[in-house]
Protein backbone atom coordinates (compact mmCIF):
# COMPACT_ATOMS: atom_id res chain seq x y z
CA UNK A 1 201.05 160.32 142.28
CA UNK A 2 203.15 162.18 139.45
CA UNK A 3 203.21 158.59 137.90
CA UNK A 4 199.18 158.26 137.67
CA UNK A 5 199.41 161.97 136.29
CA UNK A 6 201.90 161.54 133.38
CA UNK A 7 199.95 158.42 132.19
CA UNK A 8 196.41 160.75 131.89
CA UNK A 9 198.56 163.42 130.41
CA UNK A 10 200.06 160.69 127.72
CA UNK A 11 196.31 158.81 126.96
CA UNK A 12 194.93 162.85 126.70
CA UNK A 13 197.29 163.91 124.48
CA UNK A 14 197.02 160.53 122.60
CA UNK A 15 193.44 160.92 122.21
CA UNK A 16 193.50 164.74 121.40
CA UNK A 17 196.01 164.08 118.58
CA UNK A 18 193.58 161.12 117.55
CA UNK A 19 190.44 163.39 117.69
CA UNK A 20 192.60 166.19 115.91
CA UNK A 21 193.92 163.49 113.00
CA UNK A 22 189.93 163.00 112.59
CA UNK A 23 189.59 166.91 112.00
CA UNK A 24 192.61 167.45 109.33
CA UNK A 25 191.19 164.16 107.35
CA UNK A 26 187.86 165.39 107.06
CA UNK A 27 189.06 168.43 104.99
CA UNK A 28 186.76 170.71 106.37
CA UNK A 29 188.71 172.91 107.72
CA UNK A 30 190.08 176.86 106.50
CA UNK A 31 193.92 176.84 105.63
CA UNK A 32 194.78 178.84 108.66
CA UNK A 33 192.86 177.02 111.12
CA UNK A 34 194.24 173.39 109.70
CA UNK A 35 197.68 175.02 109.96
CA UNK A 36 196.89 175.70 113.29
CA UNK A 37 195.52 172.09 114.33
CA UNK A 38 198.87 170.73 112.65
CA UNK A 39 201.55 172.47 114.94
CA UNK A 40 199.23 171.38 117.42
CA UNK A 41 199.43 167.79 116.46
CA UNK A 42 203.36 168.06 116.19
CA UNK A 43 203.73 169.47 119.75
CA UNK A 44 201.23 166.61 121.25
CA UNK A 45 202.82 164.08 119.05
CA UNK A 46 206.08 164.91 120.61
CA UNK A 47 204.98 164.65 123.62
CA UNK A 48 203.84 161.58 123.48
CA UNK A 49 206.97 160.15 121.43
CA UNK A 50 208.69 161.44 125.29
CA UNK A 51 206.51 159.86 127.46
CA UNK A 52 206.81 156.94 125.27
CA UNK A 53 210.67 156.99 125.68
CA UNK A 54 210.53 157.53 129.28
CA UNK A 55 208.47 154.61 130.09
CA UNK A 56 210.88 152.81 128.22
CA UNK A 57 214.07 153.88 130.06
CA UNK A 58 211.64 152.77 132.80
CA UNK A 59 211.03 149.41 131.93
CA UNK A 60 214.94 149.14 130.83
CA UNK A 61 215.99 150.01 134.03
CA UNK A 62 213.79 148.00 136.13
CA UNK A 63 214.34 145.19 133.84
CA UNK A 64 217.62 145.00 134.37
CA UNK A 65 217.43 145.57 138.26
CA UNK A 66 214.94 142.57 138.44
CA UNK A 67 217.50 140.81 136.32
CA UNK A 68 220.44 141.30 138.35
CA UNK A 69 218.45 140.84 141.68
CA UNK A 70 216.91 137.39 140.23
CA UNK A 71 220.96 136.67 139.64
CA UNK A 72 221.55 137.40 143.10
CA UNK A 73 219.06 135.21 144.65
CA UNK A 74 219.75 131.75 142.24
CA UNK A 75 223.39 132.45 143.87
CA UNK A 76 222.27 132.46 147.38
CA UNK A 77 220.43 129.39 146.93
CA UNK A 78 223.33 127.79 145.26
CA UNK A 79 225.00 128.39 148.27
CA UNK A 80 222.34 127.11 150.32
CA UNK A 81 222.27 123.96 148.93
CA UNK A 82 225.94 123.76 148.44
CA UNK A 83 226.61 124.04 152.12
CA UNK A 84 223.97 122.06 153.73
């Protein structure tokens, strides 16, 4: 479940900081509330950038744990074959 959770939390943030980004460009905003909208959009933006980064240790990790594994199996059936 804490999987399912951090992805929400990642496409919230992502579309806060979108919806936010809409808000700044517009221009309509007073100084001190546009100020306040931007250190919002840093923190979400860096939180994103880290969700971002741990998805791709992720994917590194698994990638090369499916790569060894696939390396492990061609040699069993080398061996297989080789002995029969």
């Amino acid at each position: 479940m804490p999987r399912k959770k951090a992805n929400i939390d990642f496409e919230k943030s992502l579309h806060e900081l979108e919806t936010l980004v809409e808000k700044l460009e517009q221009g309509d905003l007073p100084l001190e509330a546009a100020l306040q909208q931007f250190e919002r959009g840093i923190a979400l933006t860096r939180t994103c950038q880290q969700a971002l980064k741990d998805a791709e240790q992720k994917v590194k990790i698994l990638s090369t744990k499916n790569a060894k594994e696939s390396l492990q199996d061609m040699d069993d059936d080398y061996d297989s074959v080789t002995h029969d």
